[in-house]
Protein backbone atom coordinates (compact mmCIF):
# COMPACT_ATOMS: atom_id res chain seq x y z
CA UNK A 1 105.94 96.00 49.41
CA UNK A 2 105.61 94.03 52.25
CA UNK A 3 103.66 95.20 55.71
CA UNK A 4 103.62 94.19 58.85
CA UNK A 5 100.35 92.17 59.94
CA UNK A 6 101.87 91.39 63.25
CA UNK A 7 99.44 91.74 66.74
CA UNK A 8 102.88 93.05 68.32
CA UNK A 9 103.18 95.28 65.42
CA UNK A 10 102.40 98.54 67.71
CA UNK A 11 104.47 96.71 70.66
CA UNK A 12 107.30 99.14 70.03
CA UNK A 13 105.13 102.28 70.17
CA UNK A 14 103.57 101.21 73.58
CA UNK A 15 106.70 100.73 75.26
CA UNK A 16 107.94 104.07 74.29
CA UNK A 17 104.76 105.43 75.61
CA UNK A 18 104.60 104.03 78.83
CA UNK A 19 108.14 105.26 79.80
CA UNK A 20 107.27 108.39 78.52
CA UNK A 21 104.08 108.87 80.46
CA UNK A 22 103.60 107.49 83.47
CA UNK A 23 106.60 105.52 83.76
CA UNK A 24 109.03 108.64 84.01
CA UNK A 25 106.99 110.08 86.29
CA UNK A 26 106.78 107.77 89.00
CA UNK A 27 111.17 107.19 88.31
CA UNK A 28 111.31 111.11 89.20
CA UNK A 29 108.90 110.51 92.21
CA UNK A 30 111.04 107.51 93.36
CA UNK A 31 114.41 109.30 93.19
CA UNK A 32 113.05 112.91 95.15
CA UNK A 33 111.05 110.47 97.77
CA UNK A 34 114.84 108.24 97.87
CA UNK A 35 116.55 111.98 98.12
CA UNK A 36 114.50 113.30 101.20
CA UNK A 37 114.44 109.87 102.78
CA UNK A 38 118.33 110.08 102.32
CA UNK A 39 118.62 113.60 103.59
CA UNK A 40 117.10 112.98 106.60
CA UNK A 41 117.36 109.33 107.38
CA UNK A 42 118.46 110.18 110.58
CA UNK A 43 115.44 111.38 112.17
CA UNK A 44 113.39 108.33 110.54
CA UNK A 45 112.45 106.05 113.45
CA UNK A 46 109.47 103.39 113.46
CA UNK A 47 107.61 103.97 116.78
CA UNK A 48 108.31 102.34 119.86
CA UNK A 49 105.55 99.53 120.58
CA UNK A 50 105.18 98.32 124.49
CA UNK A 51 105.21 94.46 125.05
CA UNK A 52 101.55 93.28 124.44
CA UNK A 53 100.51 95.85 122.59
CA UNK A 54 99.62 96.01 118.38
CA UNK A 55 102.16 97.55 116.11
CA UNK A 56 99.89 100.50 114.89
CA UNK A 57 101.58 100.17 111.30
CA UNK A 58 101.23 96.85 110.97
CA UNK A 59 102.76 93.65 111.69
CA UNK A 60 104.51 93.42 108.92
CA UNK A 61 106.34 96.44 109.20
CA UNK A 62 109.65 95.94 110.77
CA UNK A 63 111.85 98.51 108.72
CA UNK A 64 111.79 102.17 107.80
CA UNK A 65 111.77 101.26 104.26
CA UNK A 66 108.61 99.19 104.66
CA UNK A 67 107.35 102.04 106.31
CA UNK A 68 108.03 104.06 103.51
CA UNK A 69 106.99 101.60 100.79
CA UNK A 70 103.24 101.05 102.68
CA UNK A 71 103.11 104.82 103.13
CA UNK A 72 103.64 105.99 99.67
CA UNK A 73 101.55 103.31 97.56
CA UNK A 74 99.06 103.20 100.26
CA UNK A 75 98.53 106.74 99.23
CA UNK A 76 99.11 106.68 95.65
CA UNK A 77 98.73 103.18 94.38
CA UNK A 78 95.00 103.65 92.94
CA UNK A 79 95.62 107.03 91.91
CA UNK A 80 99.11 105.51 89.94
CA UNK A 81 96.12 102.61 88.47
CA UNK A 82 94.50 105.09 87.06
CA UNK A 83 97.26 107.38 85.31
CA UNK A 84 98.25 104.45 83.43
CA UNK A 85 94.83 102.71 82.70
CA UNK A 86 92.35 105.65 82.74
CA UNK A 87 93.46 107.03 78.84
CA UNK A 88 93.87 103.60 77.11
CA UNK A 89 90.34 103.47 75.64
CA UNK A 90 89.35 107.07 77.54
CA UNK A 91 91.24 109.03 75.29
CA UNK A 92 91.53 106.77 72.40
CA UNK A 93 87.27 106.94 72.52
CA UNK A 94 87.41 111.06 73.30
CA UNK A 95 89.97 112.26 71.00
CA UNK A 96 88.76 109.35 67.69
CA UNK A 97 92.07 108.12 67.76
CA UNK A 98 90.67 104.15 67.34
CA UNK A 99 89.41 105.32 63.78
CA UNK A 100 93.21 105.60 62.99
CA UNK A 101 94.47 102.18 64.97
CA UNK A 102 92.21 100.11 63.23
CA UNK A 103 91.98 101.82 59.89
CA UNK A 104 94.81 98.11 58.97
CA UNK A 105 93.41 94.89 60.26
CA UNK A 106 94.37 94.84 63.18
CA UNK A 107 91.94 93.38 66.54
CA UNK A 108 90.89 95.33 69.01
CA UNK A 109 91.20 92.80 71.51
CA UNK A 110 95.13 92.29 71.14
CA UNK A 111 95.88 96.16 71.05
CA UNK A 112 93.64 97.00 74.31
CA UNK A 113 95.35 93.89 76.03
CA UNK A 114 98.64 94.54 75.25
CA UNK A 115 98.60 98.38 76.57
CA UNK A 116 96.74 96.27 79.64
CA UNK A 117 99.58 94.23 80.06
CA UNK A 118 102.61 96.96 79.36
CA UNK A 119 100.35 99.23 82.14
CA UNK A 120 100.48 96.18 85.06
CA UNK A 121 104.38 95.87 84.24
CA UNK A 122 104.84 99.45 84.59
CA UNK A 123 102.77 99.59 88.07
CA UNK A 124 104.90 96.22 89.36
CA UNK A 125 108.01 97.86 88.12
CA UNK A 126 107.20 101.26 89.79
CA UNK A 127 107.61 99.41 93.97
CA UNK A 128 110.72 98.31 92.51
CA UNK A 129 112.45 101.20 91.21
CA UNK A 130 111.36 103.25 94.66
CA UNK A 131 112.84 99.77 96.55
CA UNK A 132 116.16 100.44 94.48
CA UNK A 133 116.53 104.40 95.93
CA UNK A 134 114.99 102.97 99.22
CA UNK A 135 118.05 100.71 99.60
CA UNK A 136 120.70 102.77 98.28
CA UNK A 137 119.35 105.23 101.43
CA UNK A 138 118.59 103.04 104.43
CA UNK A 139 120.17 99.54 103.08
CA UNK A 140 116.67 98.18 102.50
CA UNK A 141 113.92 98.09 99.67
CA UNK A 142 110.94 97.89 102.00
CA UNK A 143 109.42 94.90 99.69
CA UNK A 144 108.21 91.40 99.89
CA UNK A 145 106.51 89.08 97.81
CA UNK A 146 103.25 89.41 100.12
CA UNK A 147 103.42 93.15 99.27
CA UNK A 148 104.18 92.50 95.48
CA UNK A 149 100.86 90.28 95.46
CA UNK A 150 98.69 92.92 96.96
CA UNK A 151 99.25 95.49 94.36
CA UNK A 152 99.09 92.83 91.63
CA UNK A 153 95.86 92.25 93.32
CA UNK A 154 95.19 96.05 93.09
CA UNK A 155 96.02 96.49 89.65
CA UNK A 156 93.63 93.53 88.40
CA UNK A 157 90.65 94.55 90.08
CA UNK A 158 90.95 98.55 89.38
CA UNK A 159 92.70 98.23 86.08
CA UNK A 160 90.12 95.65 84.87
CA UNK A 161 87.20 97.80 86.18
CA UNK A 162 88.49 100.65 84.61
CA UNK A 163 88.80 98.91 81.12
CA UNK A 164 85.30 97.65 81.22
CA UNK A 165 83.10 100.69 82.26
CA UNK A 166 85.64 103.16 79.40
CA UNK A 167 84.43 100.92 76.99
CA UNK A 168 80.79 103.23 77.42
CA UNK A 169 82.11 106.60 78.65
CA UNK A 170 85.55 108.06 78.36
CA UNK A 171 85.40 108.98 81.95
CA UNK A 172 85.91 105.73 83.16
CA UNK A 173 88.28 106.18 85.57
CA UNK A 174 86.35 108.78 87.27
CA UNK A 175 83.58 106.59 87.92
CA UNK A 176 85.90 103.57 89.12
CA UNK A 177 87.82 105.88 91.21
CA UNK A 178 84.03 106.86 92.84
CA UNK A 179 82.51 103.18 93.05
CA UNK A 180 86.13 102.85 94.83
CA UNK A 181 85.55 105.45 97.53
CA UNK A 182 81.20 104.08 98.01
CA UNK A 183 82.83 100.40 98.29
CA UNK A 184 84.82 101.58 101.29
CA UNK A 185 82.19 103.70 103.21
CA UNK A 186 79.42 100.57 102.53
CA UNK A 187 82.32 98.28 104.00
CA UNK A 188 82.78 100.24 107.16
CA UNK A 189 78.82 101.15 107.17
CA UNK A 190 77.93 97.20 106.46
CA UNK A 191 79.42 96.34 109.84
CA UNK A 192 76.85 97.60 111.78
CA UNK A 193 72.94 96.83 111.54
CA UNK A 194 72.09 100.42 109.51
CA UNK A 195 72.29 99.03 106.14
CA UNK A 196 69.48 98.72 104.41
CA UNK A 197 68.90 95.29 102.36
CA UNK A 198 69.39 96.81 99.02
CA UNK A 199 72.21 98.39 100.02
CA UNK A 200 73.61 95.75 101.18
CA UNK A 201 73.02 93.88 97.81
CA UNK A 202 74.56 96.57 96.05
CA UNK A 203 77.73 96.18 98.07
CA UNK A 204 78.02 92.94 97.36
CA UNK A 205 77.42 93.21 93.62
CA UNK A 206 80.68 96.17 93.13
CA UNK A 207 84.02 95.28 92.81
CA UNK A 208 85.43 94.20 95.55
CA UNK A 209 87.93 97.10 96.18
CA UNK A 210 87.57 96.95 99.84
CA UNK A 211 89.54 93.66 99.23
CA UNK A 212 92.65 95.12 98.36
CA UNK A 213 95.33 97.66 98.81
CA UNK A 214 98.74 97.43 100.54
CA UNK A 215 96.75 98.86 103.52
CA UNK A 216 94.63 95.66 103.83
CA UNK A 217 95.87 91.76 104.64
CA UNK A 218 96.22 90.01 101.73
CA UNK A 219 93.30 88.11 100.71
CA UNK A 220 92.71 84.47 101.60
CA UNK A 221 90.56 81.52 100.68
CA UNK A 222 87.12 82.95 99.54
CA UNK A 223 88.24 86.29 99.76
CA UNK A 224 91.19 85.53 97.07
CA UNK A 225 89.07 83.82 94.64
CA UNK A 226 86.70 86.59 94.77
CA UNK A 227 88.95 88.90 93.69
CA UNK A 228 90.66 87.40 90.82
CA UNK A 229 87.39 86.03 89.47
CA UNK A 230 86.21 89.75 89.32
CA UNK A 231 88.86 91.37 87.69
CA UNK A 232 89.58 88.17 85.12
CA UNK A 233 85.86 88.46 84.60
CA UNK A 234 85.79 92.23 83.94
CA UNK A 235 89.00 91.88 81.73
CA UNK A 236 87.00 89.36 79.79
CA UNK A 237 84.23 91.30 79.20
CA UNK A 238 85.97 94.59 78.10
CA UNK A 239 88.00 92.90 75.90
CA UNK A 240 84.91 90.47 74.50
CA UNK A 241 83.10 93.92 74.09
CA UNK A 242 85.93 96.04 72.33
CA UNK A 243 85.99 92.68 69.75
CA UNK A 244 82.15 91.83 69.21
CA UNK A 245 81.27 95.57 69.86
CA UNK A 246 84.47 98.11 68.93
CA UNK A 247 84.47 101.96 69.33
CA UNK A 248 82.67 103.91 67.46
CA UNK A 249 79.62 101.23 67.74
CA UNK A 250 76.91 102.97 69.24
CA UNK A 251 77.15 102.39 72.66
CA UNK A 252 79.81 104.81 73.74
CA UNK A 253 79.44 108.15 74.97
């Protein structure tokens, strides 16, 4: 009898999972946030800005369902990362499951990259679906392709992160969701002259969450490159590691 050898083999299986969990959640979120936006559309107004004065919100805010759109994955976009990242090795490494994956041939690399992959689909899907209850509402999703990049952005830095430092503890995300909130109290301590050296260096040496977020400009030049060398690189090296070094092989806790 014939079996399956196929890399995609478990494709199927991952799909299924990520619409049961998180996917379905965030659909439910999107249509009770797109049912209380409907229901009381009409006392949503965007402030009124004077003549010479900065949009509090944003430039880039012109609509209520912008407004809506920066509001809720502002508050929930790292938190959303994490649902759908922080169990692929976490709970596969807590619970044994990997002995039972890889008992077939079968590489760690492709399996770990594939839920990766399914996870950044489901996050870039997630704006969307909101955009669609958004627009049946107030006649507008709220979205651009600037705001699409940032939490692509988002995803590949704290997604990647999160990969890399599960690969050792199954409370990965825990710790990336804490080096998260240090990175933005060194960025806002950094601009002043009360950081000490080695701080400093240590600020430098983290992911560069500060970097992005729908709440921040998208990065630019240096900025840009920084970022996508840091997640690629962390990708890389979680993946490399879950190959040359798979769970269950010693340096896991």
């Amino acid at each position: 009898m014939s079996r399956d050898h196929s890399p995609l083999r478990y494709l199927p299986w991952f799909i299924r999972d990520a619409i049961m969990w998180p996917l379905r959640l965030f659909v439910l979120a999107a249509v009770a946030i797109s049912i209380l936006v409907w229901r009381f559309k009409s006392n949503l107004h965007l402030p009124q800005v004077r003549p010479g004065q900065p949009n509090p919100m944003g430039a880039d805010i012109t609509s209520i369902a912008q407004l809506m759109q920066s509001a809720v994955w502002g508050l929930c976009l790292t938190v959303a990362i994490l649902m759908t990242v922080g169990g692929i090795i976490g709970t596969d490494l807590e619970r044994g499951y990997y002995r039972s994956w890889f008992s077939k041939p079968m590489s760690p690399l492709w399996y770990y990259l594939q839920r990766w992959m399914i996870g950044a689909i489901v996050i870039l899907v997630s704006p969307v679906l909101l955009g669609l209850g958004l627009a049946a509402s107030l006649g507008g999703t709220g979205l651009s392709w600037t705001f699409m990049a940032q939490i692509a952005l988002t995803y590949l830095l704290i997604a990647s992160a999160t990969m890399l430092v599960s690969r050792f503890t199954s409370r990965g995300w825990l710790l990336v969701f804490l080096l998260g909130i240090l990175q933005g109290v060194l960025q806002q301590v950094a601009r002043s002259d009360f950081l000490p050296r080695w701080l400093l260096w240590v600020h430098q040496a983290l992911p560069p969450f500060q970097l992005v977020g729908v709440r921040v400009a998208l990065p630019q030049g240096g900025d840009l490159w920084h970022v996508l060398a840091y997640g690629v690189a962390m990708l890389v090296a979680s993946l490399l590691l879950l190959r040359y070094r798979p769970l269950g092989g010693g340096i896991t806790t």
